[in-house]
C-alpha atoms as a PDB file:
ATOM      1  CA  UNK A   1       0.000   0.000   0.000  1.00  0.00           C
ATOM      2  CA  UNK A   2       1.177   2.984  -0.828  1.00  0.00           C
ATOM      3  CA  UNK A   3       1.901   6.287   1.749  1.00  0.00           C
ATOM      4  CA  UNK A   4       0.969   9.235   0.820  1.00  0.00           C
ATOM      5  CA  UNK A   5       2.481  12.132   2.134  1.00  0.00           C
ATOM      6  CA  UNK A   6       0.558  15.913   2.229  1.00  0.00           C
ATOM      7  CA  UNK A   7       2.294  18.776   2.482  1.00  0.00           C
ATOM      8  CA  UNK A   8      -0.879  21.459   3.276  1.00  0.00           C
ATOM      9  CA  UNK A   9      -0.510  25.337   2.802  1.00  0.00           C
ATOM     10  CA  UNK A  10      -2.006  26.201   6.013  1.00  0.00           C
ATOM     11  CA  UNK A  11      -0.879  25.160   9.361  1.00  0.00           C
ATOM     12  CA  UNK A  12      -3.828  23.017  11.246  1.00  0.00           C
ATOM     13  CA  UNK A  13      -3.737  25.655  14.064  1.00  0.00           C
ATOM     14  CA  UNK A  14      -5.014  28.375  11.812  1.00  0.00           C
ATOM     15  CA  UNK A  15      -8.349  25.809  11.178  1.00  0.00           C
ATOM     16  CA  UNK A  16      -9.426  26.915  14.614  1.00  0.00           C
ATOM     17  CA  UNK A  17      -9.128  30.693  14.118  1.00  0.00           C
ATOM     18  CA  UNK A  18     -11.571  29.947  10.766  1.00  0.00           C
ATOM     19  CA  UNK A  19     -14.333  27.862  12.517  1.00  0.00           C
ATOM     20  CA  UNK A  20     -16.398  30.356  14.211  1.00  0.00           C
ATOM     21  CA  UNK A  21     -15.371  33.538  10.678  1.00  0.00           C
ATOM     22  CA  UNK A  22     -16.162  30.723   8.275  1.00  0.00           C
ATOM     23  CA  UNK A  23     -19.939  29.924   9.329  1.00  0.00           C
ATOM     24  CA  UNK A  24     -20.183  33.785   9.503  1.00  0.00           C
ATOM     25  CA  UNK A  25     -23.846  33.375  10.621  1.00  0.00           C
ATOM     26  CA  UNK A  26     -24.344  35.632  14.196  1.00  0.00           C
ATOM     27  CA  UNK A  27     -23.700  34.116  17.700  1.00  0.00           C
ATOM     28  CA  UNK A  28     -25.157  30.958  16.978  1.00  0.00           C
ATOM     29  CA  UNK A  29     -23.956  27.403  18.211  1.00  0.00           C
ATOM     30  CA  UNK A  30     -22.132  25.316  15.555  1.00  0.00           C
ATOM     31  CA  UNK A  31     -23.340  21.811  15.231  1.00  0.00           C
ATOM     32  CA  UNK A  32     -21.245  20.191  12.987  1.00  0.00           C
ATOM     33  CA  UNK A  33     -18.195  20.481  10.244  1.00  0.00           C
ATOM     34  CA  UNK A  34     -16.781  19.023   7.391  1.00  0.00           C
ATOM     35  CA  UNK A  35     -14.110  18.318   4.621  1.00  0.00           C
ATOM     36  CA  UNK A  36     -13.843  18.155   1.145  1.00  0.00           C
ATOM     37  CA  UNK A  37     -11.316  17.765  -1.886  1.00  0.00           C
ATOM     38  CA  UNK A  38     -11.588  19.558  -5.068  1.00  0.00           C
ATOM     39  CA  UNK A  39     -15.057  18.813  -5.982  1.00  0.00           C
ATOM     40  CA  UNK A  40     -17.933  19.991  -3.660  1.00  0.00           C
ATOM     41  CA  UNK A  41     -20.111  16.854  -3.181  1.00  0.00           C
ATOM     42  CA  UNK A  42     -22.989  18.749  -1.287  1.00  0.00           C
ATOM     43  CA  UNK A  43     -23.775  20.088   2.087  1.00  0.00           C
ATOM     44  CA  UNK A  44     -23.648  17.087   4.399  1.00  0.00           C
ATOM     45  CA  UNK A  45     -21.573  14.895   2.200  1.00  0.00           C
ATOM     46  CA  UNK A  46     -18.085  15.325   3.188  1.00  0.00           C
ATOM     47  CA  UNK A  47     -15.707  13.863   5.541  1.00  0.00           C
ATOM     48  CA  UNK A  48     -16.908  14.842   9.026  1.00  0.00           C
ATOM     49  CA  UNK A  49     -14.948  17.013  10.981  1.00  0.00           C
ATOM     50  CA  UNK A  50     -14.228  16.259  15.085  1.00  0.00           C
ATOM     51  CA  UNK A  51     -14.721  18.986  17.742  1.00  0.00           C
ATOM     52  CA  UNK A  52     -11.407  18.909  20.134  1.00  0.00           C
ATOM     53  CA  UNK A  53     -14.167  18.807  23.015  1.00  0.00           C
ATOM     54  CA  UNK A  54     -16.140  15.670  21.268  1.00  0.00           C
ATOM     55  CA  UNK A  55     -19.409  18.126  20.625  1.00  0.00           C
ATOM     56  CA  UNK A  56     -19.844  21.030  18.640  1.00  0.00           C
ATOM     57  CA  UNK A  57     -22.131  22.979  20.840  1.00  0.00           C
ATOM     58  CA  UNK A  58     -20.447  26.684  20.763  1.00  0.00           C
ATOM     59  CA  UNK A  59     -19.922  29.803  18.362  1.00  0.00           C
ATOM     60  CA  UNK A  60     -15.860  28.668  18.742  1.00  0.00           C
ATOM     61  CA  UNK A  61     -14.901  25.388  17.991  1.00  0.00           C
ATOM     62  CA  UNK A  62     -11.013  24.165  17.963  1.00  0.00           C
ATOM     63  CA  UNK A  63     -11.657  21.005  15.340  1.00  0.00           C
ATOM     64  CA  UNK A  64      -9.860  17.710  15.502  1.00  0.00           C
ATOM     65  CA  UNK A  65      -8.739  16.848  12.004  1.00  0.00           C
ATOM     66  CA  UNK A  66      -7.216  13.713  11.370  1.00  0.00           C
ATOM     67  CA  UNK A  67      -6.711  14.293   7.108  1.00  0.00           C
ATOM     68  CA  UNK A  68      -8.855  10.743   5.161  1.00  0.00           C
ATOM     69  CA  UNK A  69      -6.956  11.289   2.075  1.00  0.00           C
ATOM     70  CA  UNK A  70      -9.177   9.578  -1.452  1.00  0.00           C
ATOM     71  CA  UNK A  71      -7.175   8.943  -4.733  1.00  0.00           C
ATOM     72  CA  UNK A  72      -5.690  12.023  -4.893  1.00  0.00           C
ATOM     73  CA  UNK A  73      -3.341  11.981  -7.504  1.00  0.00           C
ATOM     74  CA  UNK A  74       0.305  13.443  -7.084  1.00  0.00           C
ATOM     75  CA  UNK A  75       0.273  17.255  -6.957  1.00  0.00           C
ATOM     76  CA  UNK A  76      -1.410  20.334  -6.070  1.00  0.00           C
ATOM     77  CA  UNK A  77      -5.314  19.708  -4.698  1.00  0.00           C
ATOM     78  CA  UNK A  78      -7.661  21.992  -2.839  1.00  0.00           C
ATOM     79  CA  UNK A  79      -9.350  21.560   0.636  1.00  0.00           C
ATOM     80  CA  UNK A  80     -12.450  22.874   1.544  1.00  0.00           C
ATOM     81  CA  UNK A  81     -13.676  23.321   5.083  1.00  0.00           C
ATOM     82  CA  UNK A  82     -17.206  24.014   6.166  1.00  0.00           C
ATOM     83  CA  UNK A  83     -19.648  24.440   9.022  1.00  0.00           C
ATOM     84  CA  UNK A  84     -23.211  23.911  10.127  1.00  0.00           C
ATOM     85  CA  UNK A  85     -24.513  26.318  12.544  1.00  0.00           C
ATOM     86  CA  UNK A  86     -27.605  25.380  15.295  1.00  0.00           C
ATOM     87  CA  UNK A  87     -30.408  26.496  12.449  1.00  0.00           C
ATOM     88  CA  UNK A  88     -29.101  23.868  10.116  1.00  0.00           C
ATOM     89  CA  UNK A  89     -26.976  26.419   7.566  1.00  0.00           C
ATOM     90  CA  UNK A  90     -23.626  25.813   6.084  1.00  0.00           C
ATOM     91  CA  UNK A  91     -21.084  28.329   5.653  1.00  0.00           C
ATOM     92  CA  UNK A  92     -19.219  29.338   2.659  1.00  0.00           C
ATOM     93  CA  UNK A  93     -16.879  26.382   1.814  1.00  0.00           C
ATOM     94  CA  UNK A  94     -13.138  27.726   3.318  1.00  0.00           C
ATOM     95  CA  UNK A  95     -10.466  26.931   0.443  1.00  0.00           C
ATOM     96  CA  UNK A  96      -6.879  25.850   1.472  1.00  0.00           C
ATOM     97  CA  UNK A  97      -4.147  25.012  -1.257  1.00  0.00           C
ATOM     98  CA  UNK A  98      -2.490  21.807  -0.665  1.00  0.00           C
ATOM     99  CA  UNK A  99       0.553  19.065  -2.801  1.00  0.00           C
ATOM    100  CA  UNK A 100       0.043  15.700  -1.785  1.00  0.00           C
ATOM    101  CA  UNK A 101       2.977  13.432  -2.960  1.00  0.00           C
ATOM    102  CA  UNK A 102       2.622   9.545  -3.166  1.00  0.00           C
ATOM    103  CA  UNK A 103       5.722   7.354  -1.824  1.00  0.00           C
ATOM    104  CA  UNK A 104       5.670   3.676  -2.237  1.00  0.00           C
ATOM    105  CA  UNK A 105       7.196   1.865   0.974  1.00  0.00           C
ATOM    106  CA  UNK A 106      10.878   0.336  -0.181  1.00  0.00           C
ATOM    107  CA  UNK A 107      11.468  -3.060  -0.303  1.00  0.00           C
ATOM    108  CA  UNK A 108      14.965  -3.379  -1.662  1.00  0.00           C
ATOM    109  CA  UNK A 109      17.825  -1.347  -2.514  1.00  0.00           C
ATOM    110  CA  UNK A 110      21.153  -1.645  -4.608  1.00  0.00           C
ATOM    111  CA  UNK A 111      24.109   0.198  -5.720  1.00  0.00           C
ATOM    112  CA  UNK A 112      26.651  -0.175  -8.372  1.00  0.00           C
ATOM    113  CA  UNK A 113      29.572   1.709 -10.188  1.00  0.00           C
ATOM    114  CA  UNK A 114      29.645   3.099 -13.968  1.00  0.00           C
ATOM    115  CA  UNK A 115      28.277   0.376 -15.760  1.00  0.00           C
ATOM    116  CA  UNK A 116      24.316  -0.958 -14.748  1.00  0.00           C
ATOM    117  CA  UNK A 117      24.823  -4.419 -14.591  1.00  0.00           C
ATOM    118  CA  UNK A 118      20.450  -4.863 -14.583  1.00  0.00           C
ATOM    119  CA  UNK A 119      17.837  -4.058 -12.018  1.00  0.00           C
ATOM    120  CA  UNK A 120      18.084  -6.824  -9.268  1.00  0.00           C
ATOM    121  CA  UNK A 121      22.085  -7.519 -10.022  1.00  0.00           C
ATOM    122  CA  UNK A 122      23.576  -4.615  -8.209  1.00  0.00           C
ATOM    123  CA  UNK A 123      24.770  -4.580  -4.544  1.00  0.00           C
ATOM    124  CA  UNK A 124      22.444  -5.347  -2.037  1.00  0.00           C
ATOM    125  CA  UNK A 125      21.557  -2.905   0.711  1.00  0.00           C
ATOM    126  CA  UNK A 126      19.833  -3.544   3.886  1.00  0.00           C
ATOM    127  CA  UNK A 127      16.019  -2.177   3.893  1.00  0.00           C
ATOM    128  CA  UNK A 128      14.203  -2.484   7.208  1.00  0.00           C
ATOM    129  CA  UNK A 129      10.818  -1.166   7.560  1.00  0.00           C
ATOM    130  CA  UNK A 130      10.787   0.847   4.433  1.00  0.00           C
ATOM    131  CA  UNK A 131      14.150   2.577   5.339  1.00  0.00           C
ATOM    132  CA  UNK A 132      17.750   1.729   4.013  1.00  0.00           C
ATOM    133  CA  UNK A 133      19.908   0.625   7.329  1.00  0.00           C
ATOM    134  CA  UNK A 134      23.184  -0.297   5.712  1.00  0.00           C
ATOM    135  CA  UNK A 135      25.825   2.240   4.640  1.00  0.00           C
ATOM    136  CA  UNK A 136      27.657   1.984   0.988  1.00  0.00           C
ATOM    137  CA  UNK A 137      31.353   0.497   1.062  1.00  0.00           C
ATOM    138  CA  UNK A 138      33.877   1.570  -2.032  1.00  0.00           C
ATOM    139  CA  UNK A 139      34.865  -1.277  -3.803  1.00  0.00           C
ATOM    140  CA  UNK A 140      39.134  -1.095  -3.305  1.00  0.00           C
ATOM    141  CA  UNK A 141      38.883  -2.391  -6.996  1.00  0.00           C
ATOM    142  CA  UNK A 142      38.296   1.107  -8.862  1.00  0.00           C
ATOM    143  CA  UNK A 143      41.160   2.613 -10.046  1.00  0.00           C
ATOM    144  CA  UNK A 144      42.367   6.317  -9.716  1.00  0.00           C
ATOM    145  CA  UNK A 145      40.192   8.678 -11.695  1.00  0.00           C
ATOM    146  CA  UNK A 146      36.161   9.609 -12.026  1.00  0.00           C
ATOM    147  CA  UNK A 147      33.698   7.570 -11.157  1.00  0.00           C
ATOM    148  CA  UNK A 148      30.051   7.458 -10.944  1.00  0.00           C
ATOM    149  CA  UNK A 149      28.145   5.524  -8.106  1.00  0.00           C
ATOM    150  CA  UNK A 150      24.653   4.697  -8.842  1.00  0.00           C
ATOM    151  CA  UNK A 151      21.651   3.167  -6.511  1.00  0.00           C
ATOM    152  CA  UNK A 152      17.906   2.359  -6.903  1.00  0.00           C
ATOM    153  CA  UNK A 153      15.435   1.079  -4.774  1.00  0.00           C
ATOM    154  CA  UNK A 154      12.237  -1.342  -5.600  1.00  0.00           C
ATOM    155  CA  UNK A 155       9.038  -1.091  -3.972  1.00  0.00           C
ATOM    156  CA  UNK A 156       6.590  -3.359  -2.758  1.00  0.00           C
ATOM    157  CA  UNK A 157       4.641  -3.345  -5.970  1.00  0.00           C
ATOM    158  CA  UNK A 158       7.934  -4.746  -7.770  1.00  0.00           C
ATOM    159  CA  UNK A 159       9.269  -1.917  -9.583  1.00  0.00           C
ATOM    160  CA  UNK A 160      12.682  -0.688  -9.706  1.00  0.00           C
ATOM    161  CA  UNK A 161      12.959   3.139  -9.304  1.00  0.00           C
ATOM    162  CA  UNK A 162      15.693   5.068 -11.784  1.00  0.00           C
ATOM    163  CA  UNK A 163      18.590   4.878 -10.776  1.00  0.00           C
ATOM    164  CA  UNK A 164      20.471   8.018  -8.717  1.00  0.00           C
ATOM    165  CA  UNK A 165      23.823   9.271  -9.776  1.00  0.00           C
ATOM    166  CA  UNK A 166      26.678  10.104  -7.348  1.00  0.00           C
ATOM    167  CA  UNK A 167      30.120  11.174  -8.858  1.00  0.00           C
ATOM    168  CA  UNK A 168      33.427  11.121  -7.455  1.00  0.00           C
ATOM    169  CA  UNK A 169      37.137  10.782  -7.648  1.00  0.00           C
ATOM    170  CA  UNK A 170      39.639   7.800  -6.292  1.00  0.00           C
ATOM    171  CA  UNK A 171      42.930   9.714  -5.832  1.00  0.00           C
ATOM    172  CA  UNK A 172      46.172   7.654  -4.613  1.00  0.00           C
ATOM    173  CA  UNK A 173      47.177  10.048  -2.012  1.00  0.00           C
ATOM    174  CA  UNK A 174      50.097   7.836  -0.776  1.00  0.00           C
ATOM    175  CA  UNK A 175      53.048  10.339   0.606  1.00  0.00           C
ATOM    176  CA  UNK A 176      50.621  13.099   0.018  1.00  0.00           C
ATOM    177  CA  UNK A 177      49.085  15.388   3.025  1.00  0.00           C
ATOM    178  CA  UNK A 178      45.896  16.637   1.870  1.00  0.00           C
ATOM    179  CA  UNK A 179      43.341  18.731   3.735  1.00  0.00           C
ATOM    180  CA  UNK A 180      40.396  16.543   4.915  1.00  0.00           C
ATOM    181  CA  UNK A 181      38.912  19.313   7.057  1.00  0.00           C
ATOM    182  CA  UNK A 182      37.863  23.242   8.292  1.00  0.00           C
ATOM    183  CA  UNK A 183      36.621  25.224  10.580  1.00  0.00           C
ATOM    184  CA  UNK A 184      35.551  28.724  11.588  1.00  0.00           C
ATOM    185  CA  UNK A 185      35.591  30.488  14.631  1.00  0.00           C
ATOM    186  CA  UNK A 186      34.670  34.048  15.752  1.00  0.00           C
ATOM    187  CA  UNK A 187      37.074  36.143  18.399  1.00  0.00           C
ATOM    188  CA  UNK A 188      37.575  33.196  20.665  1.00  0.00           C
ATOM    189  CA  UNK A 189      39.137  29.821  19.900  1.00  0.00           C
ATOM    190  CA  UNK A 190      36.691  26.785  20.764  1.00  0.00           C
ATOM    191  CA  UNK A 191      39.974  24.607  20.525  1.00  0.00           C
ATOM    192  CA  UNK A 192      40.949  22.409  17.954  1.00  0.00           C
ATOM    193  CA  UNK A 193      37.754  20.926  16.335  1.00  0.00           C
ATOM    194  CA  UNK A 194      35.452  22.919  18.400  1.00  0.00           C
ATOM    195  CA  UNK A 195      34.516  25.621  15.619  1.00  0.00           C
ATOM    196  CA  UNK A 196      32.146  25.581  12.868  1.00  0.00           C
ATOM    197  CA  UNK A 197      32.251  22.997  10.517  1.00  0.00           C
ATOM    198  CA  UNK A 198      33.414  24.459   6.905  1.00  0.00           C
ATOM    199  CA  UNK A 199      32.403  22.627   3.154  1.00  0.00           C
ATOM    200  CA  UNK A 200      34.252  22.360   0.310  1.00  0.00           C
ATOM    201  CA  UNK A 201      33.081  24.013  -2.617  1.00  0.00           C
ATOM    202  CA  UNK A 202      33.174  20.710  -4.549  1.00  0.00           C
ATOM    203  CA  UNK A 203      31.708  19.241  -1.700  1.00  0.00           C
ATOM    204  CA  UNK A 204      34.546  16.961  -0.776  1.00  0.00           C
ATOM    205  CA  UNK A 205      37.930  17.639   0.888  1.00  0.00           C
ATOM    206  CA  UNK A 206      40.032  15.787  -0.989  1.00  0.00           C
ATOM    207  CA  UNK A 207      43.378  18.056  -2.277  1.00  0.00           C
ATOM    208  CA  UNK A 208      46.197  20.372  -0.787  1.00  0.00           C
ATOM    209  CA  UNK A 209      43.932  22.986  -1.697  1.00  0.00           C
ATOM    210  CA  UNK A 210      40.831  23.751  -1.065  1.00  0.00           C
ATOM    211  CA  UNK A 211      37.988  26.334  -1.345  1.00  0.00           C
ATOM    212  CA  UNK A 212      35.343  26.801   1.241  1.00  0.00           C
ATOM    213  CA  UNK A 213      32.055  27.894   1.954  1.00  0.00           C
ATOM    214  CA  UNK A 214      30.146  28.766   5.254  1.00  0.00           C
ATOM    215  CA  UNK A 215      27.579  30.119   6.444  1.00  0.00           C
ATOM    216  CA  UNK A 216      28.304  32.270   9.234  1.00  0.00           C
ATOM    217  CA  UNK A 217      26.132  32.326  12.939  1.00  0.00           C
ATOM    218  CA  UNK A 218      26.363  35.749  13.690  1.00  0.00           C
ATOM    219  CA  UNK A 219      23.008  35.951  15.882  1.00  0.00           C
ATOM    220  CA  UNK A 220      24.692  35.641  19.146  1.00  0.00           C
ATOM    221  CA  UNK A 221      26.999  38.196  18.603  1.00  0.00           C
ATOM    222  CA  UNK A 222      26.794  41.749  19.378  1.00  0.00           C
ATOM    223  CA  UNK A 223      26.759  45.239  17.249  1.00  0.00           C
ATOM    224  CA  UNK A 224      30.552  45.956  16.373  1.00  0.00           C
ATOM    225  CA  UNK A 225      33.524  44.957  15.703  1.00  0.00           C
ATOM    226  CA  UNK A 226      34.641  40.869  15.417  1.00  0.00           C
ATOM    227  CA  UNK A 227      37.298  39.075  13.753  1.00  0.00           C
ATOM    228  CA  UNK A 228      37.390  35.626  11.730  1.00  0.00           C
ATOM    229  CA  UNK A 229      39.381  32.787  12.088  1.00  0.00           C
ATOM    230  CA  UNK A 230      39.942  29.972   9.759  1.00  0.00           C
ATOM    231  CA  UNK A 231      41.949  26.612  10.290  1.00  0.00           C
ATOM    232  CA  UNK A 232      42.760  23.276   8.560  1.00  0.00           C
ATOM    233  CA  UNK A 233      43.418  19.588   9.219  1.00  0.00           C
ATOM    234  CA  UNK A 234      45.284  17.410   6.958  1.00  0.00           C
ATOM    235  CA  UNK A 235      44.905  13.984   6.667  1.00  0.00           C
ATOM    236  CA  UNK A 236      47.013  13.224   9.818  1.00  0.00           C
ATOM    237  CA  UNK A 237      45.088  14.934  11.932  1.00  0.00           C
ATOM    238  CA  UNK A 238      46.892  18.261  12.293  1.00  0.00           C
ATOM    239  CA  UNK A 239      45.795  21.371  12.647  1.00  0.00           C
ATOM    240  CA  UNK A 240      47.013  24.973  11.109  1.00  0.00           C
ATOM    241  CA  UNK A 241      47.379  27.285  13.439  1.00  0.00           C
ATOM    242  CA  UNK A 242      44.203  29.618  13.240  1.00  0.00           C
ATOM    243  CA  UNK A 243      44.384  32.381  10.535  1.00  0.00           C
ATOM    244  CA  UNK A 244      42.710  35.689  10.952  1.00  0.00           C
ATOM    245  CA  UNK A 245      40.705  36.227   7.587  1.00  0.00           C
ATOM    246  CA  UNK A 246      38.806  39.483   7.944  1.00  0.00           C
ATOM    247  CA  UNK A 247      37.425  41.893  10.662  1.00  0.00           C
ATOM    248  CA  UNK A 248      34.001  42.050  10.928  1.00  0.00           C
ATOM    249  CA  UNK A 249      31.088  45.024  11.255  1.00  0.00           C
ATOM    250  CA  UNK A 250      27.679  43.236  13.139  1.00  0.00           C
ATOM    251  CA  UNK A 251      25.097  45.523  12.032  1.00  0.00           C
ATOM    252  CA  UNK A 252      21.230  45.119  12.766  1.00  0.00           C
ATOM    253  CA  UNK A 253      20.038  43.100   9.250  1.00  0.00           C
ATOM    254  CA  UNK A 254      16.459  44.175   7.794  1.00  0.00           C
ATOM    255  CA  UNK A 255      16.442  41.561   5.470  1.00  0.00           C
ATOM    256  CA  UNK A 256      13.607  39.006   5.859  1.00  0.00           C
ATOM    257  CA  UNK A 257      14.649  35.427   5.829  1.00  0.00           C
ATOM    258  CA  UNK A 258      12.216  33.251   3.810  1.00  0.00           C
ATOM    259  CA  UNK A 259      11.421  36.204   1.184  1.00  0.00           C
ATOM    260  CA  UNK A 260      11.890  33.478  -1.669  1.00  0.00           C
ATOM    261  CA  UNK A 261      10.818  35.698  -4.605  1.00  0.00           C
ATOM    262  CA  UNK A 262      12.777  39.484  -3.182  1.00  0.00           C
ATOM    263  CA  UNK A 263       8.965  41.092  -2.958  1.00  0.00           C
ATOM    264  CA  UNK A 264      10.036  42.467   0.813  1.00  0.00           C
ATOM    265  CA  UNK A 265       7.368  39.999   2.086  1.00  0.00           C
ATOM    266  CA  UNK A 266       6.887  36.417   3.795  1.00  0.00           C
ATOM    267  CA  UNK A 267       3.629  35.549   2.717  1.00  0.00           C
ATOM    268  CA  UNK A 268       2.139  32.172   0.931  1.00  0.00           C
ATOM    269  CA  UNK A 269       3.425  32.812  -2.513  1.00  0.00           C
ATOM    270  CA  UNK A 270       7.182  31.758  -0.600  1.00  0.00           C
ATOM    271  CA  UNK A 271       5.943  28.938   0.490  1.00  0.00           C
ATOM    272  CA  UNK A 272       4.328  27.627  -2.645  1.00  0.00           C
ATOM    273  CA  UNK A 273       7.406  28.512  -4.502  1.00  0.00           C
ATOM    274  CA  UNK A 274       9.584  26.347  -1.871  1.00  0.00           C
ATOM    275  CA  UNK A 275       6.856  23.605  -1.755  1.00  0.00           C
ATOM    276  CA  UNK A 276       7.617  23.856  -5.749  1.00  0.00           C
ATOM    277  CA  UNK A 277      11.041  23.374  -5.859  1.00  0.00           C
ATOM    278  CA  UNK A 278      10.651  20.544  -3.027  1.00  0.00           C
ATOM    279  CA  UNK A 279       8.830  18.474  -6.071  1.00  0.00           C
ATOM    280  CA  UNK A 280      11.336  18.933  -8.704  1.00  0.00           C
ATOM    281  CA  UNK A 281       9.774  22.209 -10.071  1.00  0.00           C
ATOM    282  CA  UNK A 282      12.132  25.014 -11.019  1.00  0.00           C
ATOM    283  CA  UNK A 283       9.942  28.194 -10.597  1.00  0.00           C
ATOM    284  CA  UNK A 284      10.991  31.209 -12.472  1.00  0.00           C
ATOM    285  CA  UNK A 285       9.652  33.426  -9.436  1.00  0.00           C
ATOM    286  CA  UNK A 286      12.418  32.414  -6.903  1.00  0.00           C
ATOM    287  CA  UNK A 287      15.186  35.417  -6.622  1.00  0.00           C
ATOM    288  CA  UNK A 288      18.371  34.724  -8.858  1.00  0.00           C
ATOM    289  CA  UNK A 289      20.545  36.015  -5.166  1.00  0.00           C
ATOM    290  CA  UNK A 290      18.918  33.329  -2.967  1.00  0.00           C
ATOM    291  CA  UNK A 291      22.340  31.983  -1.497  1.00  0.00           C
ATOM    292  CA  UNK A 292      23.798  35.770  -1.051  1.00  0.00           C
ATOM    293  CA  UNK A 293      20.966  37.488  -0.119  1.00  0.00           C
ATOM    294  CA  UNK A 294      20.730  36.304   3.744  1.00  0.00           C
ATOM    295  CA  UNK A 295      17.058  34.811   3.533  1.00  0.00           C
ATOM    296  CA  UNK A 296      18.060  31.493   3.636  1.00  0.00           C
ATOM    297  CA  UNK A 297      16.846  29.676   6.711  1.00  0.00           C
ATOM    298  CA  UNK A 298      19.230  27.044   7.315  1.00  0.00           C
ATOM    299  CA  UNK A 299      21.372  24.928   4.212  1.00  0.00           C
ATOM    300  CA  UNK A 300      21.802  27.684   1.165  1.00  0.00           C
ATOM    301  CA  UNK A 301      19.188  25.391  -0.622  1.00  0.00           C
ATOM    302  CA  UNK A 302      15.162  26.024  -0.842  1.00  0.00           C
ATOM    303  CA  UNK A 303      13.175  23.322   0.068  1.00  0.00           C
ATOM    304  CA  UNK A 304      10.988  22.125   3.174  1.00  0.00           C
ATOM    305  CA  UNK A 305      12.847  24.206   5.871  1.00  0.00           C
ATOM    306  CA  UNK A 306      12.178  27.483   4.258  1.00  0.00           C
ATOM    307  CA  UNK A 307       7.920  26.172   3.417  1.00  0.00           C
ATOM    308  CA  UNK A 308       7.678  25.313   7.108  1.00  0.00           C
ATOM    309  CA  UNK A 309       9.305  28.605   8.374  1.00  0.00           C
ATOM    310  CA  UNK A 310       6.876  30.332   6.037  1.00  0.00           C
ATOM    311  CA  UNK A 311       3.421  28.754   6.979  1.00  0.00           C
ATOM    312  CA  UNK A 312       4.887  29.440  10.968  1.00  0.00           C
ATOM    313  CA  UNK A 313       5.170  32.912  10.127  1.00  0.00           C
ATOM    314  CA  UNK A 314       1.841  33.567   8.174  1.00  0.00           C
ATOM    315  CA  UNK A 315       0.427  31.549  11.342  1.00  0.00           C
ATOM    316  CA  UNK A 316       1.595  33.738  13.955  1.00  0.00           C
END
């Protein structure tokens, strides 16, 4: 059977606020709610809706919604709330914009290197419960140079998913001390391997040389004057000793983080455009300076993060 996950565009909390607005009819008692998808099938034909309290029986009603998903086909659907008041009316349907994404459970996975050798004759992994539980070994058989590592997983309906792609590089590094790690630290050493974890900009530390990328926590610190410090390790463990790389100017930042398209709002439209790009959509809306611009929440990438910390903030 398959699982089907919903991502909805509206926080449940907000349902609450909309129960006694939405029937819109005086002080009277509500009696009784409901749920629909789409299509309206007709006052009294929807999925019922629960009152936290286990009767609806005032003007304000916090509603108990445990989501009984139909067919609904991958993508973007529409759910409509409604109420009944004590004279027998129903509200105005209330419309919420929703992507429901179907995810069959995993019954088998396998990897293998540059050449697919068929579906089924890769090498095993370990699936448990739907979830992978066994890490990928490099084979000591590939020799120096590129290489692409591939793996797919079956479901429980028999079919083998594409396969994904994961290149990288064998390098004999024998006599050789490469980096293999950085960190940053502001004004006070943390001690070796204490600071902020750095990336490589290739996403692998795996040369003499090496450019980096971070991200830097500056919410702690106070309005002024700071400095930055940078370090290494090399492949024996050793560390550089720390190397101031610029002074730094805290200043208050107006910016707001999870303005996805650069209107100078958070608002829905930034979470539909992150909910986009979480399903493989490349929406022309989202700002070209997203990774610069300091309205990132948390990984310089758009994606669930920055939809959830945009439906909290439309909430509040």
């Amino acid at each position: 059977m398959k699982n089907t996950k919903i991502i909805l565009f509206i926080l449940s909390v907000l349902l609450a606020g909309a129960a006694y607005t939405q029937a819109g009819i005086g002080d009277d008692n509500l009696t009784a709610g409901e749920y629909f998808f789409d299509t309206d099938p007709g006052e009294g034909n929807g999925y019922a809706l629960q009152a936290v309290d286990g009767t609806f029986d005032t003007p304000f009603e916090d509603i108990d919604m445990p989501i009984n998903l139909p067919e609904l086909t991958s993508g973007p659907h529409y759910l409509y709330i409604r109420l009944r008041n004590a004279e027998g009316i129903w509200g105005i349907p209330n419309r919420h914009l929703m992507v429901v994404t179907n995810i069959n459970t995993i019954t088998a996975a396998e990897y293998f290197y540059d050449t697919d050798p068929g579906e089924g004759s890769g090498q095993s992994l370990e699936v448990v419960d739907g979830d992978i539980k066994e890490d990928v070994e490099l084979s000591d058989s590939l020799v120096e140079g590129l290489h692409k590592m591939y793996i797919r997983m079956k479901d429980e309906e028999g079919s083998w998913g594409p396969a994904r792609q994961y290149s990288f590089e064998v390098v004999d590094w024998t006599g050789t001390s490469y980096i293999k790690g950085a960190e940053y630290f502001i004004d006070t050493d943390p001690g070796e391997g204490n600071g902020t974890q750095l990336s490589a900009v290739d996403h692998i530390f795996n040369d003499t040389e090496e450019a980096v990328m971070a991200k830097l926590r500056t919410s702690e610190l106070a309005e002024g004057d700071h400095t930055l410090y940078f370090r290494a390790q090399n492949i024996e463990g050793n560390w550089t000793q720390p190397t101031p790389y610029r002074n730094l100017e805290i200043t208050p930042f107006y910016g707001k983080i999870g303005d996805l398209n650069d209107d100078d709002k958070v608002d829905l439209t930034d979470a539909i455009l992150a909910l986009m790009v979480l399903i493989g959509q490349n929406p022309g809306e989202l700002r070209e300076d997203y990774q610069t611009s300091g309205v990132d929440v948390d990984d310089w990438r758009v994606g669930l993060p920055e939809a959830v910390y945009v439906l909290e903030k439309v909430a509040e």
